[in-house]
Protein backbone atom coordinates (compact mmCIF):
# COMPACT_ATOMS: atom_id res chain seq x y z
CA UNK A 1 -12.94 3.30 19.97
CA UNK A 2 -11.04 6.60 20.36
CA UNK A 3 -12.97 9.72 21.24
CA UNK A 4 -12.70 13.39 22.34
CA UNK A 5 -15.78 13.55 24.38
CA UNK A 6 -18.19 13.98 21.07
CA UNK A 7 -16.46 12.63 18.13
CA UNK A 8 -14.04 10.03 17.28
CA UNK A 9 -13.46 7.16 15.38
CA UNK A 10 -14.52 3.57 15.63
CA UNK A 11 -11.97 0.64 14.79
CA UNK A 12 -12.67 -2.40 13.61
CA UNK A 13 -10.47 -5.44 13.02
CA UNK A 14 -11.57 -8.97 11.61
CA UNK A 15 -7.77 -9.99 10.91
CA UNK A 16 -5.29 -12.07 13.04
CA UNK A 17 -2.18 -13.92 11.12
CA UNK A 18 -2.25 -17.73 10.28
CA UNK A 19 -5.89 -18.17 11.50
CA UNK A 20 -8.39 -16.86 9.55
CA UNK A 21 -11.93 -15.24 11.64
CA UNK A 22 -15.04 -15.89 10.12
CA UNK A 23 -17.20 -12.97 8.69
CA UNK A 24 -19.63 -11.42 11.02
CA UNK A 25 -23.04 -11.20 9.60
CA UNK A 26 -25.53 -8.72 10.48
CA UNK A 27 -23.60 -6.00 12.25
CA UNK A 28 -24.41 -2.75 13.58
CA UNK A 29 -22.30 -0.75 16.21
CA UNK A 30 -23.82 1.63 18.92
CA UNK A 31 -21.25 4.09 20.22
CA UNK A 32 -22.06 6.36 23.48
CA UNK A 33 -20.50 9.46 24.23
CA UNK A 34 -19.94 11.16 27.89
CA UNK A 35 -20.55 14.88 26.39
CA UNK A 36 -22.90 14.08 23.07
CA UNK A 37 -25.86 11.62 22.25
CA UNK A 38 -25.26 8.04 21.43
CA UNK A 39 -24.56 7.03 17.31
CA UNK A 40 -25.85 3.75 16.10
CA UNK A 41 -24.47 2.53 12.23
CA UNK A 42 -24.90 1.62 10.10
CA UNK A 43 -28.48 2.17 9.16
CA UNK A 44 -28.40 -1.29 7.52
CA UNK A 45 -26.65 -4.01 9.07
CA UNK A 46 -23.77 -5.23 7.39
CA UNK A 47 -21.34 -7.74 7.11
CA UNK A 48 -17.66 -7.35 8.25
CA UNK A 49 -15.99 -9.38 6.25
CA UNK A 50 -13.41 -12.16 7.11
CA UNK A 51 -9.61 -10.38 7.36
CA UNK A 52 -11.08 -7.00 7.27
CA UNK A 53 -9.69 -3.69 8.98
CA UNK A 54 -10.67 -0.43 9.02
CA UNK A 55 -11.83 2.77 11.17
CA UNK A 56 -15.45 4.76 10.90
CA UNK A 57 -15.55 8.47 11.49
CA UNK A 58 -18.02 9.55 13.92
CA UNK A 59 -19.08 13.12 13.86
CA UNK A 60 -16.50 14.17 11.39
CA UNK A 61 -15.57 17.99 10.88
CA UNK A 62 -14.76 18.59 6.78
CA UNK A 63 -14.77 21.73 5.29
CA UNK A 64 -17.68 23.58 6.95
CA UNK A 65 -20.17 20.16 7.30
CA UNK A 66 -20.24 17.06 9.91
CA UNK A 67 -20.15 13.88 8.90
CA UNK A 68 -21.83 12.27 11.69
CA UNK A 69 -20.46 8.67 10.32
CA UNK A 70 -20.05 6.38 7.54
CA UNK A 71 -19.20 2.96 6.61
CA UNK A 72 -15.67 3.98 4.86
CA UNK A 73 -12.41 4.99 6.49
CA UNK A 74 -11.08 8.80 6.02
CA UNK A 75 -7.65 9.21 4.14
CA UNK A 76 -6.75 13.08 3.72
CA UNK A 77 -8.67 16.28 2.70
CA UNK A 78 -7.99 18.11 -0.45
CA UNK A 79 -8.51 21.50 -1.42
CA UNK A 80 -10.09 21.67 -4.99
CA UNK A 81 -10.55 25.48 -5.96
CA UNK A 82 -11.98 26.57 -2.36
CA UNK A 83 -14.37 23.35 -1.72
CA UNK A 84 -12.97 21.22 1.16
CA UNK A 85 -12.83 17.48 -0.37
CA UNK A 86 -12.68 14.28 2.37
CA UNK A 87 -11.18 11.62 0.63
CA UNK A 88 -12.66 8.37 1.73
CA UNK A 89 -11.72 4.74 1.44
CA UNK A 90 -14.39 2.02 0.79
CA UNK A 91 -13.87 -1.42 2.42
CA UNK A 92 -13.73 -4.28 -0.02
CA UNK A 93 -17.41 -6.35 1.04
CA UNK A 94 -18.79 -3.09 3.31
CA UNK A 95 -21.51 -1.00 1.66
CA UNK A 96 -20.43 2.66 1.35
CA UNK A 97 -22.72 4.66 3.57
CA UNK A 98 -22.61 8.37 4.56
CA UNK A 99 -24.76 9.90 7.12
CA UNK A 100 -24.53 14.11 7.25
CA UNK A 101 -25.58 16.36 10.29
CA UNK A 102 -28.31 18.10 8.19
CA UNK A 103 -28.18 21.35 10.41
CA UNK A 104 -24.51 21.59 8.39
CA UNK A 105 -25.55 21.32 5.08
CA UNK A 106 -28.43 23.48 3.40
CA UNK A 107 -28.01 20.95 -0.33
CA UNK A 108 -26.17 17.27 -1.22
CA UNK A 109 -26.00 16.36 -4.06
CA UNK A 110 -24.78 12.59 -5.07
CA UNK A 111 -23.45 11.16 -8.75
CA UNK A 112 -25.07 7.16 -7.68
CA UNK A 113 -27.58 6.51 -5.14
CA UNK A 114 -29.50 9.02 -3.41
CA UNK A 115 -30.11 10.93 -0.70
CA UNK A 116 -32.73 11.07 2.09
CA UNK A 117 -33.08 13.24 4.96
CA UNK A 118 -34.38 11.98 7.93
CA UNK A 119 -34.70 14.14 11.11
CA UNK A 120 -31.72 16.09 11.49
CA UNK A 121 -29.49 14.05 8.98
CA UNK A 122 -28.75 13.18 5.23
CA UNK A 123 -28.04 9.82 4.82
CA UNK A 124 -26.54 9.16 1.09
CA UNK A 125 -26.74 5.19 0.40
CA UNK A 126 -25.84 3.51 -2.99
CA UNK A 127 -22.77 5.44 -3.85
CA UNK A 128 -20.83 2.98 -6.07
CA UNK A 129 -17.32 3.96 -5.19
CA UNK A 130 -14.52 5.33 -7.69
CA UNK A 131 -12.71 8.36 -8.85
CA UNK A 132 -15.54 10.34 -9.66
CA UNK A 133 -17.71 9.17 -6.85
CA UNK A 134 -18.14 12.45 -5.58
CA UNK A 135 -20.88 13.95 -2.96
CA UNK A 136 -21.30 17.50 -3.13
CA UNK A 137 -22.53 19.80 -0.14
CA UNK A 138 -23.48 23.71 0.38
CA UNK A 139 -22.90 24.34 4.35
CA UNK A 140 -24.73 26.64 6.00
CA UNK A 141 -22.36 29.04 5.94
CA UNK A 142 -22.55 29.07 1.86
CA UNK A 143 -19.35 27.40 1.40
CA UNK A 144 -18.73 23.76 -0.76
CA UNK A 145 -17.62 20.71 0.58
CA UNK A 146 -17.12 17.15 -0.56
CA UNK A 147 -17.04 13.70 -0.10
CA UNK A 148 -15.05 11.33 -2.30
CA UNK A 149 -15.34 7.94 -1.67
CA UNK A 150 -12.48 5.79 -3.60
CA UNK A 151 -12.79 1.54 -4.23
CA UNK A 152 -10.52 -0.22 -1.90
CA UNK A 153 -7.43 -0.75 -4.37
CA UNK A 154 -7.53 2.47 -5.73
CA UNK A 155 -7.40 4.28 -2.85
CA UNK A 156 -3.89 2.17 -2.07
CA UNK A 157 -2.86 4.18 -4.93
CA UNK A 158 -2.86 7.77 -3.15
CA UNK A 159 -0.41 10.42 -2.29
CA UNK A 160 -0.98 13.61 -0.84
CA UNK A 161 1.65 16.52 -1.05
CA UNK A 162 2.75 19.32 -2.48
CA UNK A 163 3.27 19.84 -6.46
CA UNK A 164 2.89 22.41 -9.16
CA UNK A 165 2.37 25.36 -6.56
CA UNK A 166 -0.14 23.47 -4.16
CA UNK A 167 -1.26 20.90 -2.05
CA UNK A 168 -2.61 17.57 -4.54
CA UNK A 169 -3.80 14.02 -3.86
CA UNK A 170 -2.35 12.14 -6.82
CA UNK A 171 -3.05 8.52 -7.46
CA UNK A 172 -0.63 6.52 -9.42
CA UNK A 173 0.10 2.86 -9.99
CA UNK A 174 3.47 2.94 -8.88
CA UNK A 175 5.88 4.91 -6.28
CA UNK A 176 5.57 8.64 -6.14
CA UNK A 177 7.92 11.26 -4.60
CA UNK A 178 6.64 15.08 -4.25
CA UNK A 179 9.99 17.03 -5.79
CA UNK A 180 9.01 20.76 -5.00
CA UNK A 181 7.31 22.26 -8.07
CA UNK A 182 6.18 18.56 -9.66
CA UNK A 183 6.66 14.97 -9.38
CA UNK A 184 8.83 12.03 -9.54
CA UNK A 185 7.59 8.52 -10.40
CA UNK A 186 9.14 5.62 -9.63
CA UNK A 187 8.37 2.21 -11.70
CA UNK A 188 8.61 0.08 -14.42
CA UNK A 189 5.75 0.86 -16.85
CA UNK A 190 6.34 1.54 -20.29
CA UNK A 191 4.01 4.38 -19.98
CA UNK A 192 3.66 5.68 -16.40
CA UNK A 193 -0.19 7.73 -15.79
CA UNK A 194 -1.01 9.12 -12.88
CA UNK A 195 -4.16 10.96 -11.44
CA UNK A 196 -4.26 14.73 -10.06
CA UNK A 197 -7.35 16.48 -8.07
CA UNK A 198 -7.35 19.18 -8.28
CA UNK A 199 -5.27 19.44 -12.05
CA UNK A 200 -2.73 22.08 -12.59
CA UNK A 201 -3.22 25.28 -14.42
CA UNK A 202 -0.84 23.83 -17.08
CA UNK A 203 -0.51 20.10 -18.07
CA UNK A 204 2.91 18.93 -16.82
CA UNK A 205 5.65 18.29 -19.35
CA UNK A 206 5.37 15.84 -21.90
CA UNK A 207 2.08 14.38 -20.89
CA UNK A 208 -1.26 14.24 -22.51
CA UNK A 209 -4.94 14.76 -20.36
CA UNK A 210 -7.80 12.65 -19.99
CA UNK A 211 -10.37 12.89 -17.49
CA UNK A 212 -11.08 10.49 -14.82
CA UNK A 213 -13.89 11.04 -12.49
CA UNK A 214 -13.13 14.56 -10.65
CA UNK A 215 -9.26 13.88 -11.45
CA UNK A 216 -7.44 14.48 -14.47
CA UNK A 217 -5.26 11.95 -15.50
CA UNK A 218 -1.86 12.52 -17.23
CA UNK A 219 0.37 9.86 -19.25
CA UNK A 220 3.84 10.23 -20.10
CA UNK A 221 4.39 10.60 -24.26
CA UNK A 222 7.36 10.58 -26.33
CA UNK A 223 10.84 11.28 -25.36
CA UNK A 224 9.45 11.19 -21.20
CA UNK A 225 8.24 7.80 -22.12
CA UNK A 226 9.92 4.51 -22.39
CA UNK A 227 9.74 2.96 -25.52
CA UNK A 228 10.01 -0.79 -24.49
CA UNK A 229 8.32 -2.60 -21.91
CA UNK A 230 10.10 -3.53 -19.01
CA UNK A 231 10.66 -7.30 -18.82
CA UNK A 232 12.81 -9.63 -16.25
CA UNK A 233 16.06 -10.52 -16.76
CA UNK A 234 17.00 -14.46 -15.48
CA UNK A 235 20.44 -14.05 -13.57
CA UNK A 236 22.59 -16.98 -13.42
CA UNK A 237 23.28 -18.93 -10.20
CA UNK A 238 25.79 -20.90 -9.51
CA UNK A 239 25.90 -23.74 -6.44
CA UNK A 240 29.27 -23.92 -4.43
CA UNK A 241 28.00 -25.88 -1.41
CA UNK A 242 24.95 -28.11 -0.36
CA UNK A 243 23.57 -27.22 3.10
CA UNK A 244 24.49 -29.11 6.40
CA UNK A 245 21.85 -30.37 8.96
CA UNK A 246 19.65 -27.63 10.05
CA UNK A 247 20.84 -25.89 13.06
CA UNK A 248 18.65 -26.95 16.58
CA UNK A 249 15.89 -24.15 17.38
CA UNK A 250 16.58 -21.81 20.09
CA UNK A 251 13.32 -20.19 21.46
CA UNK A 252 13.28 -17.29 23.73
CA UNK A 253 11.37 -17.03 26.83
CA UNK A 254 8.03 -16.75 25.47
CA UNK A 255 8.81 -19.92 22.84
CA UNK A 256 9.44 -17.78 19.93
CA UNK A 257 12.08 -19.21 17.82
CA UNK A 258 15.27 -17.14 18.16
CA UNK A 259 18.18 -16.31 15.09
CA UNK A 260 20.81 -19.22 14.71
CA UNK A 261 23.97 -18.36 15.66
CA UNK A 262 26.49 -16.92 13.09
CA UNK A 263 28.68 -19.84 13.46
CA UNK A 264 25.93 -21.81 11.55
CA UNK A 265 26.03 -19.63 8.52
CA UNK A 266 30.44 -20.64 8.25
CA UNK A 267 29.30 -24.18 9.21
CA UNK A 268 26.35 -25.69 7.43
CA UNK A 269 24.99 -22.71 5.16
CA UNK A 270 24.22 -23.51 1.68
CA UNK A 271 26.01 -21.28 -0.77
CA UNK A 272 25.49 -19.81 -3.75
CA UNK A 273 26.93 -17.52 -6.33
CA UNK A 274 25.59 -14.83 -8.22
CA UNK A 275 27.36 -13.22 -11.07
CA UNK A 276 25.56 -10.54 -11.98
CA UNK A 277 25.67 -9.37 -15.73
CA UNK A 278 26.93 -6.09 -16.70
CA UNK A 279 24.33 -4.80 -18.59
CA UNK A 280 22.40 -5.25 -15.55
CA UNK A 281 25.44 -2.98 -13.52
CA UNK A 282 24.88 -0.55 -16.61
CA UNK A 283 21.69 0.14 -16.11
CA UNK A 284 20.08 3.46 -14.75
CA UNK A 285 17.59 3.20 -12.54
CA UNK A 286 16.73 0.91 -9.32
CA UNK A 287 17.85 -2.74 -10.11
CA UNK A 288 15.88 -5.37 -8.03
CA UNK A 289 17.12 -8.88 -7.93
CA UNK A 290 14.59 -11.31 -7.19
CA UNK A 291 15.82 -14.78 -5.57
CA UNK A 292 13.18 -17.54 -5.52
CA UNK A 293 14.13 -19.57 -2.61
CA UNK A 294 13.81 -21.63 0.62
CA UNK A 295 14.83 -22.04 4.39
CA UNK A 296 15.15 -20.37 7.14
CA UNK A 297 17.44 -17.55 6.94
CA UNK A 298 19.91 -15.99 3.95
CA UNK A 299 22.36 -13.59 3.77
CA UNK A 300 24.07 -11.66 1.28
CA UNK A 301 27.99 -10.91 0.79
CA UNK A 302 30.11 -8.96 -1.48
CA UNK A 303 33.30 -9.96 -0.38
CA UNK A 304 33.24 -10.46 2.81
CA UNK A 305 30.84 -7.29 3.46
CA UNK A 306 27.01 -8.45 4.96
CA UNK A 307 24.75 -6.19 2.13
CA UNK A 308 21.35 -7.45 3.02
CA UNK A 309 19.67 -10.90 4.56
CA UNK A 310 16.11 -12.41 4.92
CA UNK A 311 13.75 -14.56 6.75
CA UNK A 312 12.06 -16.81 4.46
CA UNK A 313 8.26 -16.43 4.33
CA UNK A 314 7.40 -17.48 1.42
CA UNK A 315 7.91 -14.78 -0.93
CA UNK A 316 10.88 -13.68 -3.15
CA UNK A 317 13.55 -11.89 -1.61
CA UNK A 318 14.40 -8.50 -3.06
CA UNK A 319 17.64 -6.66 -3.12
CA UNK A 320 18.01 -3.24 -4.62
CA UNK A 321 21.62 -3.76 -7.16
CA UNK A 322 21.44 -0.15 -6.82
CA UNK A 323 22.67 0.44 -3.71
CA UNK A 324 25.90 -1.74 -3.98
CA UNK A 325 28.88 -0.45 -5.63
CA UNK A 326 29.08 -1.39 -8.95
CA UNK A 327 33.17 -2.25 -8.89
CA UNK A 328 32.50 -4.37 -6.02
CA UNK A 329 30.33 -6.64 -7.75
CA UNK A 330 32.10 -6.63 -11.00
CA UNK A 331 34.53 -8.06 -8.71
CA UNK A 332 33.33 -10.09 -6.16
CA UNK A 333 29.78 -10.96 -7.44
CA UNK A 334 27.25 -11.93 -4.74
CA UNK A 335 27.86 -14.71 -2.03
CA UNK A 336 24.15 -16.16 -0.67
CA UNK A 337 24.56 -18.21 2.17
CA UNK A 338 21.35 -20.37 3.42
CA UNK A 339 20.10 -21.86 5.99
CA UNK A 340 17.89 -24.77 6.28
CA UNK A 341 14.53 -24.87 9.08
CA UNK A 342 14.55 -27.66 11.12
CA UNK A 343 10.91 -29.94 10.93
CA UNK A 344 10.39 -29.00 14.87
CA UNK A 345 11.31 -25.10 14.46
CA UNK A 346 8.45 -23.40 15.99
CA UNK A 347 8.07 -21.17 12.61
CA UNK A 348 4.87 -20.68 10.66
CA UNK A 349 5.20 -20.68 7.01
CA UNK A 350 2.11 -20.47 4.45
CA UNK A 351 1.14 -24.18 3.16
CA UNK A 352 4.30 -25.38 5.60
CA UNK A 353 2.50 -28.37 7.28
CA UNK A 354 3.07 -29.20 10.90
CA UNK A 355 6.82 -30.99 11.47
CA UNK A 356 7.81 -30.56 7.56
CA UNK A 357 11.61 -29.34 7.43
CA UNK A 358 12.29 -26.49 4.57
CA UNK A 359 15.26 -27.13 2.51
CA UNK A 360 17.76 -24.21 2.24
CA UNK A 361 17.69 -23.92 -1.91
CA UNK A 362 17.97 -20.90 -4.46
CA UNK A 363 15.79 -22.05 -7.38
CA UNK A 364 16.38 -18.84 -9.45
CA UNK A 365 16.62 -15.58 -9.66
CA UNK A 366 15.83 -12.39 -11.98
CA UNK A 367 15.99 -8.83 -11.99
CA UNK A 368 13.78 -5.80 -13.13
CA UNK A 369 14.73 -1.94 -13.50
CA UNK A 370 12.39 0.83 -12.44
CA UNK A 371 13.23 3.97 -14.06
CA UNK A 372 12.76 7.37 -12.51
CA UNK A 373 10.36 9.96 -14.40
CA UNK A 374 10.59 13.90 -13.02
CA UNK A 375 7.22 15.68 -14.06
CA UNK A 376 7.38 19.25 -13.87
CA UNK A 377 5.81 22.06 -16.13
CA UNK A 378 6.79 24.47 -18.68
């Protein structure tokens, strides 16, 4: 819990790594304050999933009304033609409930569910969540606020910032970057949409409109576009030398396993060679090269220059071509040096069982280029 004296936020967290918690059934939460009565939410109890993670709002200032609480986590506000919008996340498993100070609001009006005032508060309940799951209040003071409550994954999707002459939230699919008087959008689509509340006076260049929910969403057409989808591209690998015996773990103090020493990546380092192909050099755009492998620990040379290095854990690793110069690996290529984990390394690794040694290996790699689209307008 964090608090001022009257409002605040409550945090919940069902998560730890490795070990998964069991769901807790039947929850409700009562929260006292030193300077303001005691809340108690939901008005259901609910289950908190297992591995979830979020934070309630608890008495809530937005745009003129209170929000006394509800069972989804704020994100930003919005300004949408003078109304105040909260943008809310729902929690994957949690039922989306909202419960209004009703001596802030004089009407509410909900798109699903319904509303029912009880006492001195509004409590809106069956609100499926989503881009036009919008709650819309008159405050007392005749002004227009509003509650949007987004679905879990698309609310992973947001940006807020500046764009087209104001602040926006935008939601988009892939990486976005606020460039002054637009956009740019990072990814590897063929055909890159994104979301905008509230919309621009003028559609941004070289898109088409369709609504979606209270945003208008805009897709990228012709020339803006591009005209083939994006696929991988396998990238030869080459072996130059099988890995030694795994180096002995070092722990630290608290029995955390420590780095091997560099000598171990001269000495028994598996290494690899990567020549990668020219088109792929050519390209414009981020270049990611993908490396399915094993081990413990890998590093990356161009000549004899360190340009990037991972701990294994279980997913691919990821450089960014990019950001190397191009003559250098025309020339050099990429060196990948490995190193094996040791069956008694005190390491967790998913589906690693308990004294199983991981084999320093690359089994492949590929690489993908995301493209760069600037949206202004006319």
């Amino acid at each position: 819990m964090r608090a001022d004296g009257d409002s605040g936020f409550l945090f919940v967290n069902n998560h730890q790594p490795h070990e998964p918690l069991p769901a807790h059934p039947d929850t409700t939460f009562t929260v006292e304050f030193p300077d303001a009565p005691a809340l108690t939410l939901p008005s259901t109890p609910v289950t908190v999933p297992s591995g979830a993670y979020f934070c309630w709002p608890l008495r809530l200032e937005a745009g003129g009304l209170r929000l006394d609480w509800a069972t989804v986590q704020p994100v930003c506000t919005v300004d949408d033609a003078g109304r105040t919008v909260l943008v809310l996340a729902a929690t994957d498993g949690v039922t989306p409930e909202l419960a209004l100070d009703a001596t802030t609001v004089t009407s509410v009006r909900t798109p699903t569910g319904e509303t029912v005032t009880t006492g001195d508060r509004v409590l809106v309940t069956g609100l499926r969540p989503g881009t036009d799951a919008l709650v819309e209040a008159v405050t007392v003071d005749g002004g227009r606020a509003g509650l949007l409550v987004l679905d879990a994954v698309t609310a992973r999707t947001a940006y807020r910032g500046a764009a087209w002459g104001a602040e926006r939230l935008v939601l988009c699919a892939d990486g976005v970057v606020f460039d002054g008087d637009g956009i740019r959008v990072h990814g590897t689509a063929a055909q890159p949409s994104f979301a905008v509340l509230p919309a621009p006076e003028r559609a941004p260049t070289g898109t088409k409109s369709t609504q979606d929910g209270v945003f208008t969403r805009y897709t990228l057409l012709g020339e803006a576009a591009v005209p083939e989808p994006e696929t991988e591209t396998a990238v030869p690998v080459t072996p130059i030398r099988a890995a030694g015996p795994a180096p002995r773990p070092v722990t630290g103090v608290q029995g955390r396993a420590s780095v091997p020493a560099d000598q171990y990546f001269d000495t028994v380092a598996a290494e690899y060679r990567v020549d990668v192909p020219d088109d792929l050099l050519a390209r414009e755009g981020r270049t990611i090269l993908r490396l399915d492998w094993t081990g413990d620990v890998a590093r990356a040379y161009v000549g004899d220059v360190l340009v990037a290095d991972q701990f294994f854990h279980g997913r691919p690793w990821e450089i960014a071509l990019d950001r190397i110069p191009r003559e250098a690996l025309r020339a050099h290529g990429l060196r990948l040096k490995v190193l094996p984990l040791a069956a008694d390394a005190p390491v967790h690794l998913p589906g690693r069982a308990p004294g199983e040694a991981v084999a320093a290996a690359i089994r492949g790699a590929g690489a993908r280029t995301s493209r760069t689209w600037t949206v202004g307008t006319t």
